[in-house]
Protein backbone atom coordinates (compact mmCIF):
# COMPACT_ATOMS: atom_id res chain seq x y z
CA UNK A 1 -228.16 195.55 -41.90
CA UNK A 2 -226.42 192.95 -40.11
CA UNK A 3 -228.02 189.26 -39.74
CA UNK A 4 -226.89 187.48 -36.38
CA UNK A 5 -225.95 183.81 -38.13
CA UNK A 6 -228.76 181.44 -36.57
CA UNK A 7 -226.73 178.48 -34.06
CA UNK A 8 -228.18 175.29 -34.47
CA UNK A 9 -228.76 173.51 -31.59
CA UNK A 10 -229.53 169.41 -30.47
CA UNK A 11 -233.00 168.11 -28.86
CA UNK A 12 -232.68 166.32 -25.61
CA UNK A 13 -232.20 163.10 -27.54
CA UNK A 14 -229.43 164.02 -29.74
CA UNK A 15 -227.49 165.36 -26.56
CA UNK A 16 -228.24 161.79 -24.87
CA UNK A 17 -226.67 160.86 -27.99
CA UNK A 18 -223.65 162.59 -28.60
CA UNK A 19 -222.78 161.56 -24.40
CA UNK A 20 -223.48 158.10 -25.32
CA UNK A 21 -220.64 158.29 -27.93
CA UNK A 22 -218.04 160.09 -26.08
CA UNK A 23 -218.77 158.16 -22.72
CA UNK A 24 -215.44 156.50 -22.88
CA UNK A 25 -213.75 159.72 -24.08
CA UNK A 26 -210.87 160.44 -21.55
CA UNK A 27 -212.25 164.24 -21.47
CA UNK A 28 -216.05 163.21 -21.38
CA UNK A 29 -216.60 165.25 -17.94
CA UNK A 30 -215.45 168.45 -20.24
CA UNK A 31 -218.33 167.65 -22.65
CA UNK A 32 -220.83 166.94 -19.73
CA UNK A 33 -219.84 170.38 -18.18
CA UNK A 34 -220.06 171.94 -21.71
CA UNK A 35 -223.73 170.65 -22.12
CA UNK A 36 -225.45 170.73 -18.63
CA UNK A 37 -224.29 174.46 -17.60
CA UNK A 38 -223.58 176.22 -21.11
CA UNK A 39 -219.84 177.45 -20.11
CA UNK A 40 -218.14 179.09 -22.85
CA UNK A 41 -214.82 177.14 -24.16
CA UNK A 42 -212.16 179.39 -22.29
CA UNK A 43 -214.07 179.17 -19.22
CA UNK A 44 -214.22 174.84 -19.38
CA UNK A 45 -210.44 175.22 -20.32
CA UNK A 46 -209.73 177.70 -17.51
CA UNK A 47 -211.34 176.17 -14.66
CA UNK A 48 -209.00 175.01 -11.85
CA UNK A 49 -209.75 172.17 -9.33
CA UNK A 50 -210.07 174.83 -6.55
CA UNK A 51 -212.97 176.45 -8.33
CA UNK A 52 -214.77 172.81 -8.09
CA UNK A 53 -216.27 172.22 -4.73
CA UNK A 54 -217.12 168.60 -4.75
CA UNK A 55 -219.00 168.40 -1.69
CA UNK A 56 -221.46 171.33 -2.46
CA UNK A 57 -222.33 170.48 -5.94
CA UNK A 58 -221.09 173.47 -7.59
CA UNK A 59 -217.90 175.43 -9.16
CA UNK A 60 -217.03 179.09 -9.71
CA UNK A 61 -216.01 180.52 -13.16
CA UNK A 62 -213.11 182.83 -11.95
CA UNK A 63 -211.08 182.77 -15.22
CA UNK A 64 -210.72 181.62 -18.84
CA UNK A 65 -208.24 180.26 -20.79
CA UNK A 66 -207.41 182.57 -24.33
CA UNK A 67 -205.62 181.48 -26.92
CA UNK A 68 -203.20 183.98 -28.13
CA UNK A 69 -201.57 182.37 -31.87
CA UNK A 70 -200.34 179.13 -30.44
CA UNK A 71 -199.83 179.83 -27.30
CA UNK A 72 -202.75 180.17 -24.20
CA UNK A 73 -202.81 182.52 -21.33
CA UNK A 74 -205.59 183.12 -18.48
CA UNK A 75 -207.68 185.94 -18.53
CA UNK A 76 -210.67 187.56 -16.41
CA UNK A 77 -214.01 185.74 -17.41
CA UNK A 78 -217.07 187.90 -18.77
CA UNK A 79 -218.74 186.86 -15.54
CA UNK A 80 -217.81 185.47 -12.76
CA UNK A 81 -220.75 183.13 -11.63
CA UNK A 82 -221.38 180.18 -9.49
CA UNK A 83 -222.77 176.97 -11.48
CA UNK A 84 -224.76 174.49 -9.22
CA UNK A 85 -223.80 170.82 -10.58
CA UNK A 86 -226.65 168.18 -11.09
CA UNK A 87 -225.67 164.15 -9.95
CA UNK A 88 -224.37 163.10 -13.64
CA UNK A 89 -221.85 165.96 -14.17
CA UNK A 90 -220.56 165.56 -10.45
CA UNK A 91 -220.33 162.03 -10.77
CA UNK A 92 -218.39 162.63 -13.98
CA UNK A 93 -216.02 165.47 -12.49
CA UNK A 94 -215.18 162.87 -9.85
CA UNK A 95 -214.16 160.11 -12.21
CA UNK A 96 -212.32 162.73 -14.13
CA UNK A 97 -210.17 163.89 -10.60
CA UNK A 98 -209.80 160.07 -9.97
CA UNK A 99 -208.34 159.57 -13.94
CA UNK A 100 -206.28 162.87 -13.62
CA UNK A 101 -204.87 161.74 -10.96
CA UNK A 102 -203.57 158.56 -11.96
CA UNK A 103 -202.16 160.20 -15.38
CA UNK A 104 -200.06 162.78 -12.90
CA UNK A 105 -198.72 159.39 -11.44
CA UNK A 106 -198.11 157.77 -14.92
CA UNK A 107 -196.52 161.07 -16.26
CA UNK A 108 -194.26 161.88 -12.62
CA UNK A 109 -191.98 165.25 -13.08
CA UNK A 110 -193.22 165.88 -16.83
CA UNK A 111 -196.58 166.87 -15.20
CA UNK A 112 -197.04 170.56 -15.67
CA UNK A 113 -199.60 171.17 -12.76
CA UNK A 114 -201.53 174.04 -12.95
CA UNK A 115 -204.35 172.86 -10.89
CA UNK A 116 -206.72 172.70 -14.43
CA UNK A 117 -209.75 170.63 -14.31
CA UNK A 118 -209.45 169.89 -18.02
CA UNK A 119 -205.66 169.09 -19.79
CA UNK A 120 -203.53 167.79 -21.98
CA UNK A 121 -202.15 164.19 -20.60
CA UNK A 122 -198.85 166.30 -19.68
CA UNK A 123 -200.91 168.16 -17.61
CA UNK A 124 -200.55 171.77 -19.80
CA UNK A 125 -203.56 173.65 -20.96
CA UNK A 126 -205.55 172.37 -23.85
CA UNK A 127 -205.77 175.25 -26.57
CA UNK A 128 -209.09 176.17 -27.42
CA UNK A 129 -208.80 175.14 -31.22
CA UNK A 130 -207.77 171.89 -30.32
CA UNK A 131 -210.81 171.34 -27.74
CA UNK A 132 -212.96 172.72 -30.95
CA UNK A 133 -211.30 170.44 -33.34
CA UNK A 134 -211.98 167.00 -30.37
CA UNK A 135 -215.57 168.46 -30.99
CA UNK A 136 -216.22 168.37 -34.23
CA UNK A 137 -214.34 165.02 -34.52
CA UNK A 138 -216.74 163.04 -32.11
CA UNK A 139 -219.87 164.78 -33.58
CA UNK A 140 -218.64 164.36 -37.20
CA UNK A 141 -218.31 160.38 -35.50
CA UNK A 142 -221.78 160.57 -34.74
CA UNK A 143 -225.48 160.77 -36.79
CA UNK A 144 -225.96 163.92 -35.32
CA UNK A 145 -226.47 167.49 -36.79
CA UNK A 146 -223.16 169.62 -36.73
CA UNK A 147 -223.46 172.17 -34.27
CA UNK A 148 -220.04 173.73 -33.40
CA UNK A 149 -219.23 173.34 -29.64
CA UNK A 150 -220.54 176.67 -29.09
CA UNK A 151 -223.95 175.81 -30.14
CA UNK A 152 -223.94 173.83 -27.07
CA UNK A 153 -224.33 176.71 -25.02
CA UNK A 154 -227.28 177.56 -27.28
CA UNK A 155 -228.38 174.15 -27.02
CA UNK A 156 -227.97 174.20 -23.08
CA UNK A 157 -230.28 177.46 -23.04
CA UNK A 158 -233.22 176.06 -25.49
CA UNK A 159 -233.35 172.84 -23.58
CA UNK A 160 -233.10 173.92 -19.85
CA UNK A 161 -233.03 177.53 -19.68
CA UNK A 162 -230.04 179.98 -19.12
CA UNK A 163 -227.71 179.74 -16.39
């Protein structure tokens, strides 16, 4: 018989906590997103700026982001949903696109635009290990229990219900 591993997840405090400490983290929108909608990893990595609508409070998961060895390529998402977007994560996506912005400037023709939401300071995909390894470094930073950034989903579902 098989026994599903049990994901541990944060209370509403903790999560106020872990934001707290990454607040000044240059990808803190990511972790925002990751926490107030439950998006799996590929799907953060693999959203686009076109699939954020700004004005209406909402994106579209229409891909992910895979890793294949060291190397990451896009892919069809398990579902393709529409996520409405409370005040905090929009305000956050909007500092993000103001920050992104002025890194494109800063980096000029080494940019590698794909039209990501979330990237490297180059502009190229993050890999999902790395964006798992950023994880675990700010919560290891923390007092908090280790959850591993998919418990967040879990943790997104306990406190405020599936999406």
């Amino acid at each position: 018989m098989s026994r599903r591993r049990y994901e541990q997840t944060w209370n509403a405090e903790q999560v106020d906590a872990f934001l707290a400490a990454v607040k000044q983290d240059r990808l803190y929108a990511a972790w925002l997103v990751a926490i107030s909608t439950g998006m799996r990893t590929g799907e953060i990595l693999g959203l686009r700026w076109q699939d954020v609508d700004l004005e209406a409070n909402r994106l579209c998961v229409r891909q992910t982001l895979i890793a294949i060895g060291d190397a990451t390529s896009f892919a069809e998402p398990k579902t393709r949903r529409q996520i409405e977007l409370g005040p905090r994560a929009m305000a956050a996506l909007r500092v993000h696109r103001t920050a992104q912005m002025a890194e494109r400037l800063t980096a000029g023709p080494t940019w590698s635009d794909g039209g990501l939401v979330f990237v490297r300071t180059n502009g190229s995909p993050i890999h999902p290990d790395h964006f798992q390894r950023m994880f675990r470094r700010h919560v290891g930073s923390v007092d908090l229990p280790r959850i591993s950034l998919h418990g967040l989903r879990h943790t997104r579902a306990r406190l405020w219900g599936r999406s």
